[in-house]
N, C-alpha and C. Protein backbone atom coordinates (compact mmCIF):
# COMPACT_ATOMS: atom_id res chain seq x y z
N UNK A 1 -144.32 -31.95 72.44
CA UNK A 1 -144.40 -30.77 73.29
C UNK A 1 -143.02 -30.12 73.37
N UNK A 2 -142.94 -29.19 72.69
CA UNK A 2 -141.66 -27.84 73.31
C UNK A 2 -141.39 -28.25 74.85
N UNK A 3 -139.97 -28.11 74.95
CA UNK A 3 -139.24 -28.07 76.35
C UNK A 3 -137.99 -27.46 76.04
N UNK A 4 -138.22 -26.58 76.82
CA UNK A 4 -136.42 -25.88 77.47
C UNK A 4 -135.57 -26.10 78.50
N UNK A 5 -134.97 -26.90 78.40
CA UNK A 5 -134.46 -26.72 79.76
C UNK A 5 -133.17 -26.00 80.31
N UNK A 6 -133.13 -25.08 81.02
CA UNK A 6 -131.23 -24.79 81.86
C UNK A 6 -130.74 -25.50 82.59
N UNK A 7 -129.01 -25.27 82.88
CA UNK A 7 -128.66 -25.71 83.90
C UNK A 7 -126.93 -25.20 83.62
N UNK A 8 -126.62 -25.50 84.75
CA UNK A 8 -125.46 -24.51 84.72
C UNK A 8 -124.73 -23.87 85.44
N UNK A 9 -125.68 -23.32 85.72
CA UNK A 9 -125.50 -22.09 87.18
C UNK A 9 -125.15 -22.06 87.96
N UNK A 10 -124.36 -21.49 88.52
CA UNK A 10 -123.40 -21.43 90.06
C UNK A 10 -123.06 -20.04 90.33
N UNK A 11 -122.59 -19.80 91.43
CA UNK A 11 -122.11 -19.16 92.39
C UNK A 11 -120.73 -18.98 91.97
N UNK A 12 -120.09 -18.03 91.18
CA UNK A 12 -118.72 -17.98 91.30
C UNK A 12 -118.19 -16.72 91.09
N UNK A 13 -116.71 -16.78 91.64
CA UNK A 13 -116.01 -15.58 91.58
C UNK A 13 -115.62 -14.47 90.15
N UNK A 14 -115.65 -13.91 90.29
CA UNK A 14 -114.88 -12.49 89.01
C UNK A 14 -113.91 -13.53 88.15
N UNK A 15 -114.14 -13.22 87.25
CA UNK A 15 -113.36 -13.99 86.61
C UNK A 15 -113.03 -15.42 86.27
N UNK A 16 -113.97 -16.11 86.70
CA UNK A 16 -114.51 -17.61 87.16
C UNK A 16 -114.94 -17.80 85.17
N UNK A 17 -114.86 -19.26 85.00
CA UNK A 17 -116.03 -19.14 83.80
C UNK A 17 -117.31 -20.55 83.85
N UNK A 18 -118.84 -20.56 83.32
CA UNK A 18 -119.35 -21.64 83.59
C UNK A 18 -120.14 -21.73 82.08
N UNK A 19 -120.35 -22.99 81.88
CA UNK A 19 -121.43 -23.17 80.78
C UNK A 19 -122.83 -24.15 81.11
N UNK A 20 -122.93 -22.51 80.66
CA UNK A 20 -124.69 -23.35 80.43
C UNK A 20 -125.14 -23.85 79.33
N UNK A 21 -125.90 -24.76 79.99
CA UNK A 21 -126.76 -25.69 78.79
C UNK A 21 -128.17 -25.37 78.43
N UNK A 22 -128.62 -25.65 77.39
CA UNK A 22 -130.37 -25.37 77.23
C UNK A 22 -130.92 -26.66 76.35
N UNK A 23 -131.22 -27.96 76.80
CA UNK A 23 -131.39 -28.89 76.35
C UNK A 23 -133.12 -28.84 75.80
N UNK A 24 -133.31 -29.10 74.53
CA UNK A 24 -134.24 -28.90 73.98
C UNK A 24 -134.97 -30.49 73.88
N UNK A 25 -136.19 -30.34 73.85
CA UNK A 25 -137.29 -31.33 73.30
C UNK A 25 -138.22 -30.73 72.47
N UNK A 26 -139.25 -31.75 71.50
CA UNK A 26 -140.00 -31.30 71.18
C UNK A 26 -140.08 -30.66 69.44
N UNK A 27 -138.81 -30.16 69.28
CA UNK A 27 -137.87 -29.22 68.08
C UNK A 27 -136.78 -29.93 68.11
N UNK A 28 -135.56 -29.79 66.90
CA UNK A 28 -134.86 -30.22 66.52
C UNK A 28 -133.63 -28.57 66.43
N UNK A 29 -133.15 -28.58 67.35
CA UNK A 29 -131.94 -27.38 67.61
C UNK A 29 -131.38 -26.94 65.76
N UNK A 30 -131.00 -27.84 65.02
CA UNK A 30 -130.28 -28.02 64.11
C UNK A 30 -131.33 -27.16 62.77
N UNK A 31 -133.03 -27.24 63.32
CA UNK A 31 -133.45 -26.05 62.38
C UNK A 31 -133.70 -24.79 62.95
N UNK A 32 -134.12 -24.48 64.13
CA UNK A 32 -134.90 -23.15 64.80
C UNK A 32 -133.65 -23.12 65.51
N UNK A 33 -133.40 -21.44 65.20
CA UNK A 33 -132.97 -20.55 66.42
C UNK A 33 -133.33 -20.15 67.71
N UNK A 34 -132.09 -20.27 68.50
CA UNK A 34 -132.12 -20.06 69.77
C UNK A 34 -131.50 -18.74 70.44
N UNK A 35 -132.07 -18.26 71.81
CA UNK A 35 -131.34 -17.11 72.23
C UNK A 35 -130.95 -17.36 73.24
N UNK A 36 -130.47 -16.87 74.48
CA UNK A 36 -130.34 -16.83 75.46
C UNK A 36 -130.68 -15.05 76.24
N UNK A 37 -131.13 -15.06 77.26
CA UNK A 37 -131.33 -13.77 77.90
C UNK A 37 -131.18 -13.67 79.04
N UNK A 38 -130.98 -12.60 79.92
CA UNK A 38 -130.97 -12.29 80.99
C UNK A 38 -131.83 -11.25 81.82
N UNK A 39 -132.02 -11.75 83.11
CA UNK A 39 -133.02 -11.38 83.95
C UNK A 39 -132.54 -10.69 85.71
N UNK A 40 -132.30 -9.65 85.79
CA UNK A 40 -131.89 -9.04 86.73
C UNK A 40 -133.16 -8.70 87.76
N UNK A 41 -133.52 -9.02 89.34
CA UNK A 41 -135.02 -8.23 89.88
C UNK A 41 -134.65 -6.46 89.70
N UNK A 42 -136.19 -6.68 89.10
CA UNK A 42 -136.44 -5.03 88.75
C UNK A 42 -135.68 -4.82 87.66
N UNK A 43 -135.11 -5.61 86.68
CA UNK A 43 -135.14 -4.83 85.21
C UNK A 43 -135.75 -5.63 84.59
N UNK A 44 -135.55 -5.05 83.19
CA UNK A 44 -136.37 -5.94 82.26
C UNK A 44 -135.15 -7.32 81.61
N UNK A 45 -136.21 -7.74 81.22
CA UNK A 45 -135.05 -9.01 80.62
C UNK A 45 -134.29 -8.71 79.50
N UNK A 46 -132.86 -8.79 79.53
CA UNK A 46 -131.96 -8.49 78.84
C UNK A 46 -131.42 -9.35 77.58
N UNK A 47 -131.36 -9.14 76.52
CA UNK A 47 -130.74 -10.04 75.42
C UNK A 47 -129.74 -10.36 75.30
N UNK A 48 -129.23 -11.88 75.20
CA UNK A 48 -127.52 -11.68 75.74
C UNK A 48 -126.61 -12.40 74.60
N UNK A 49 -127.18 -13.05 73.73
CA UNK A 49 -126.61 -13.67 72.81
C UNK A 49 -127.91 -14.65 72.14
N UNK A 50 -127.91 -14.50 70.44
CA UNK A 50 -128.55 -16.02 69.94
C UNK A 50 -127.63 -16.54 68.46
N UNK A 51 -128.52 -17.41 68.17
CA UNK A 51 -127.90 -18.39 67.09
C UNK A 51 -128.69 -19.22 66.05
N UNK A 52 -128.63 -18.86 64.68
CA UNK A 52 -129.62 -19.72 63.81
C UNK A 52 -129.57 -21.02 64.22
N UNK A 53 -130.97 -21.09 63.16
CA UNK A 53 -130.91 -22.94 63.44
C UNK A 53 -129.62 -23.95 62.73
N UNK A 54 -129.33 -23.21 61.65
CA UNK A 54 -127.86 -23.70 61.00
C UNK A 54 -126.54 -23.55 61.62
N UNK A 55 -126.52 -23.01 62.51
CA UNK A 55 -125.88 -22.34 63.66
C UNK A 55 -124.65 -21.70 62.48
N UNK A 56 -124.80 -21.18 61.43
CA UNK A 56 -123.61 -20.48 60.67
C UNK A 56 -123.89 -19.24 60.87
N UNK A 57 -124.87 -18.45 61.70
CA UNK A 57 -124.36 -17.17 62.47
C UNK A 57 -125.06 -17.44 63.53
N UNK A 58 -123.38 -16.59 64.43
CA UNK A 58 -124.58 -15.75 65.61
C UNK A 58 -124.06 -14.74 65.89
N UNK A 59 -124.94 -14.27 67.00
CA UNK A 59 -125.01 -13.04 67.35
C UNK A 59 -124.86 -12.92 68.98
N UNK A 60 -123.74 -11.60 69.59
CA UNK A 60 -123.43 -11.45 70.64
C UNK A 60 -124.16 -10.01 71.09
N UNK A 61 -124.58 -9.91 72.32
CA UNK A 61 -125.09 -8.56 73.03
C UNK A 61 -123.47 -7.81 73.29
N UNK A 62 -123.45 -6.38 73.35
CA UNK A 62 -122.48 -5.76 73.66
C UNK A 62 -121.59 -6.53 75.24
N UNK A 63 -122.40 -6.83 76.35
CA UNK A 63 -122.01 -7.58 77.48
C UNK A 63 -121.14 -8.96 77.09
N UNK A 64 -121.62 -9.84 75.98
CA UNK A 64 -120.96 -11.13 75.85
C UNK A 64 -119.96 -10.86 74.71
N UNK A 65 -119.73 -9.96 73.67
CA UNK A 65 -119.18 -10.14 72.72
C UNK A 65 -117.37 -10.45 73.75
N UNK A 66 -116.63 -11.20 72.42
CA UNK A 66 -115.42 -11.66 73.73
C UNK A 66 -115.41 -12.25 74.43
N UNK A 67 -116.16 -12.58 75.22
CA UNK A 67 -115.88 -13.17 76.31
C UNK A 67 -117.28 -14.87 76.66
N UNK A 68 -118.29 -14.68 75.96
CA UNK A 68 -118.94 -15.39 75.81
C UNK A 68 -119.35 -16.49 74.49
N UNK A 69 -119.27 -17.41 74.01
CA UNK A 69 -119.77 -18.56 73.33
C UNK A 69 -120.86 -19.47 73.31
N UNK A 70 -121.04 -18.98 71.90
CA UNK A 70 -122.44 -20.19 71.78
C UNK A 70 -122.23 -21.38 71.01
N UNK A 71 -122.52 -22.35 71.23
CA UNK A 71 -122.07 -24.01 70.47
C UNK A 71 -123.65 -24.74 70.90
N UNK A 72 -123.13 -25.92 70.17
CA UNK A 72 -124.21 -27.02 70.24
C UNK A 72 -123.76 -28.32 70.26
N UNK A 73 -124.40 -29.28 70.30
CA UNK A 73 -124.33 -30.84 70.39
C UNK A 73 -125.67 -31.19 69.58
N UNK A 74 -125.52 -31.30 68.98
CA UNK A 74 -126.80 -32.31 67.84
C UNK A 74 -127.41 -33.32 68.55
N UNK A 75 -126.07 -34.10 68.89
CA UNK A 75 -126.42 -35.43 69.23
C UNK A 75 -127.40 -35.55 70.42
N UNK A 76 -126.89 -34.61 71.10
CA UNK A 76 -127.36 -34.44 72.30
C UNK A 76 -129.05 -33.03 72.95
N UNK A 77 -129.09 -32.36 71.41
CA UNK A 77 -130.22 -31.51 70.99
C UNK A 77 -129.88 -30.05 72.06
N UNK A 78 -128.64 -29.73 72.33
CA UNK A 78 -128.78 -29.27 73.44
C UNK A 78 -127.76 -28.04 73.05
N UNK A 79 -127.76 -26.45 73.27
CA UNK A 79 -127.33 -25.67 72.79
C UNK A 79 -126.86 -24.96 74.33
N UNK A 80 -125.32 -24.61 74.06
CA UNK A 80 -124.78 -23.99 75.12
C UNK A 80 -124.21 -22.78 75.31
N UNK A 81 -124.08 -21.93 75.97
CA UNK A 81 -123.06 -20.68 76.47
C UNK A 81 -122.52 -20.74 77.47
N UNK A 82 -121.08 -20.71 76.37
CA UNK A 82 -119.65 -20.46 77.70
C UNK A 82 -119.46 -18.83 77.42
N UNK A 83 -119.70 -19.10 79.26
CA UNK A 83 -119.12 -17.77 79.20
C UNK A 83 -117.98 -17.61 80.25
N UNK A 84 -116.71 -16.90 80.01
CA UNK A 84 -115.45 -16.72 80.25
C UNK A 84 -115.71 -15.33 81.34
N UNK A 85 -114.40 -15.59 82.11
CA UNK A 85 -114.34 -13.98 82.85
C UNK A 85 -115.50 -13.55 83.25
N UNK A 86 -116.40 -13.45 83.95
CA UNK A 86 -117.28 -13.38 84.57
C UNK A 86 -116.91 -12.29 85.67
N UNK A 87 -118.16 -11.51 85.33
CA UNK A 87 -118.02 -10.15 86.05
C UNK A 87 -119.39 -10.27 86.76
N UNK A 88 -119.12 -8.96 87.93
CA UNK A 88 -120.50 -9.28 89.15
C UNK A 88 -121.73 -8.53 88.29
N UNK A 89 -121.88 -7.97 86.73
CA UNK A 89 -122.36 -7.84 86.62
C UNK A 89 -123.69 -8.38 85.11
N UNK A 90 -122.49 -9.35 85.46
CA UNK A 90 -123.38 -10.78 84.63
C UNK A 90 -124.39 -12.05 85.27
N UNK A 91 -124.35 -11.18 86.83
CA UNK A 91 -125.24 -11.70 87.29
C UNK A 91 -126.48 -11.71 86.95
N UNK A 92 -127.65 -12.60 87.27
CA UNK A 92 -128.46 -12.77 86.94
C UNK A 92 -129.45 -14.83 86.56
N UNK A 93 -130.76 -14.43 86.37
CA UNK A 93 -131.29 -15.61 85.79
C UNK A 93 -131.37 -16.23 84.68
N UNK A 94 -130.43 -17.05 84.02
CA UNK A 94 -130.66 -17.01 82.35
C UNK A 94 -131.29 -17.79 81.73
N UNK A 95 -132.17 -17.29 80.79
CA UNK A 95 -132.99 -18.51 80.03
C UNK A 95 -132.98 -18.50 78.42
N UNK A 96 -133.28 -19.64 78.27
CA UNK A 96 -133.16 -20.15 76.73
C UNK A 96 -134.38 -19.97 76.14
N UNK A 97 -134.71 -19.07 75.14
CA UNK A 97 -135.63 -18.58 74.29
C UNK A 97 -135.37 -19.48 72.46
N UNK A 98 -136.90 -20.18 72.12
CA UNK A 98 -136.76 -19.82 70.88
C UNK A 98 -137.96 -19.68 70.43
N UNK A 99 -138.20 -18.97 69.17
CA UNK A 99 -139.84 -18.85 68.44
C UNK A 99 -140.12 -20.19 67.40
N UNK A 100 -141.26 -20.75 67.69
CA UNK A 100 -141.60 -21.92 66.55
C UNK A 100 -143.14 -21.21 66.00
N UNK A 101 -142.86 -21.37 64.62
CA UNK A 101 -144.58 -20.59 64.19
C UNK A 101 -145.10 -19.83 65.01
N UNK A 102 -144.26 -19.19 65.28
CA UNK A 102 -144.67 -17.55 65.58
C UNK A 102 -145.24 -17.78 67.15
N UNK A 103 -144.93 -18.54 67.55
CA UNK A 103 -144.69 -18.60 69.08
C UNK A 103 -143.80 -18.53 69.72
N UNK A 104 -143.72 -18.03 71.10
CA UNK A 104 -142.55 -18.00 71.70
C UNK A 104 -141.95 -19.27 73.36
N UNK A 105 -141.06 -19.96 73.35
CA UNK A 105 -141.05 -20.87 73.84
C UNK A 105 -139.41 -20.48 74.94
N UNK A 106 -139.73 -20.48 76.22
CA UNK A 106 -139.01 -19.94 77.14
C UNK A 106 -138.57 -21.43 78.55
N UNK A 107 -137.38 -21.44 78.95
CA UNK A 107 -137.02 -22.12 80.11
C UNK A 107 -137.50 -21.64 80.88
N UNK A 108 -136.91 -22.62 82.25
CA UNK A 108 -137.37 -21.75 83.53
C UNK A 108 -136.08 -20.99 83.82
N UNK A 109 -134.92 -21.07 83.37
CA UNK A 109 -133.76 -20.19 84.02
C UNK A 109 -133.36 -20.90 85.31
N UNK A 110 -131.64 -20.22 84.79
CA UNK A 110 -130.68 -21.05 85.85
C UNK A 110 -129.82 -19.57 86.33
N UNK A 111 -129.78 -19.44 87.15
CA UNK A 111 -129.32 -18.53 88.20
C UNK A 111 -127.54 -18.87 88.28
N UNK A 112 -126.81 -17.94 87.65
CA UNK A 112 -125.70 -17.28 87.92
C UNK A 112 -125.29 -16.01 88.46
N UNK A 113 -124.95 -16.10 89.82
CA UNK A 113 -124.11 -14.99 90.90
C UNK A 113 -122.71 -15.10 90.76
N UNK A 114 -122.22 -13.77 90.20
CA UNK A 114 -120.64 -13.83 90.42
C UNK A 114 -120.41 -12.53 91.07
N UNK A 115 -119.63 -13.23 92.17
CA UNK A 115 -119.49 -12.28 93.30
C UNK A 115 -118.15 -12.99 94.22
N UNK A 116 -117.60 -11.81 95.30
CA UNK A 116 -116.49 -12.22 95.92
C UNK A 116 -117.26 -12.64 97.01
């Protein structure tokens, strides 16, 4: 069975930095690509960064390029974003997206507020 999981998330100031995790079951990180997105109430969910399953590219949203990172742990099946400098408007719920045979497989999201 597919599992996503987050975690991560905190409460922190401007300029603060935290990493989240998206620990996978089910799939093997090291073939299928992963994304990450974001979820503001009342917008739509935002794309914020992903990464092949070879992880020899990825890809940043205009919001993370600079200042955000995507990595992995094999060992551990579990794919992360650091993200640096943190602005109040990277707030939001973030979750770990990936597609397997043409399905789509989503976390529940971990809630980062950065605020004074």
């Amino acid at each position: 069975q597919v599992q996503l999981v987050e975690s991560g998330g905190d409460l922190v100031q401007p300029g603060a930095s935290l990493r989240l995790s998206c620990a996978a079951s089910g799939f093997d990180i090291s073939r299928d690509a992963m994304g990450w997105h974001r979820q503001v109430p009342g917008k739509e969910r935002e794309w914020v960064a992903s990464v092949c399953g070879s992880d020899s590219t990825r890809f940043y949203g205009d919001s993370a390029k600079g200042r955000f990172t995507l990595s992995r742990d094999i060992t551990k099946n579990t794919k992360y974003l650091q993200m640096n400098a943190l602005k109040p408007e990277d707030t939001g719920i973030y979750y770990c997206k990936t597609e397997l045979r043409g399905k789509e497989y989503w976390g529940q999201g971990t809630q980062v507020t950065v605020s004074t």
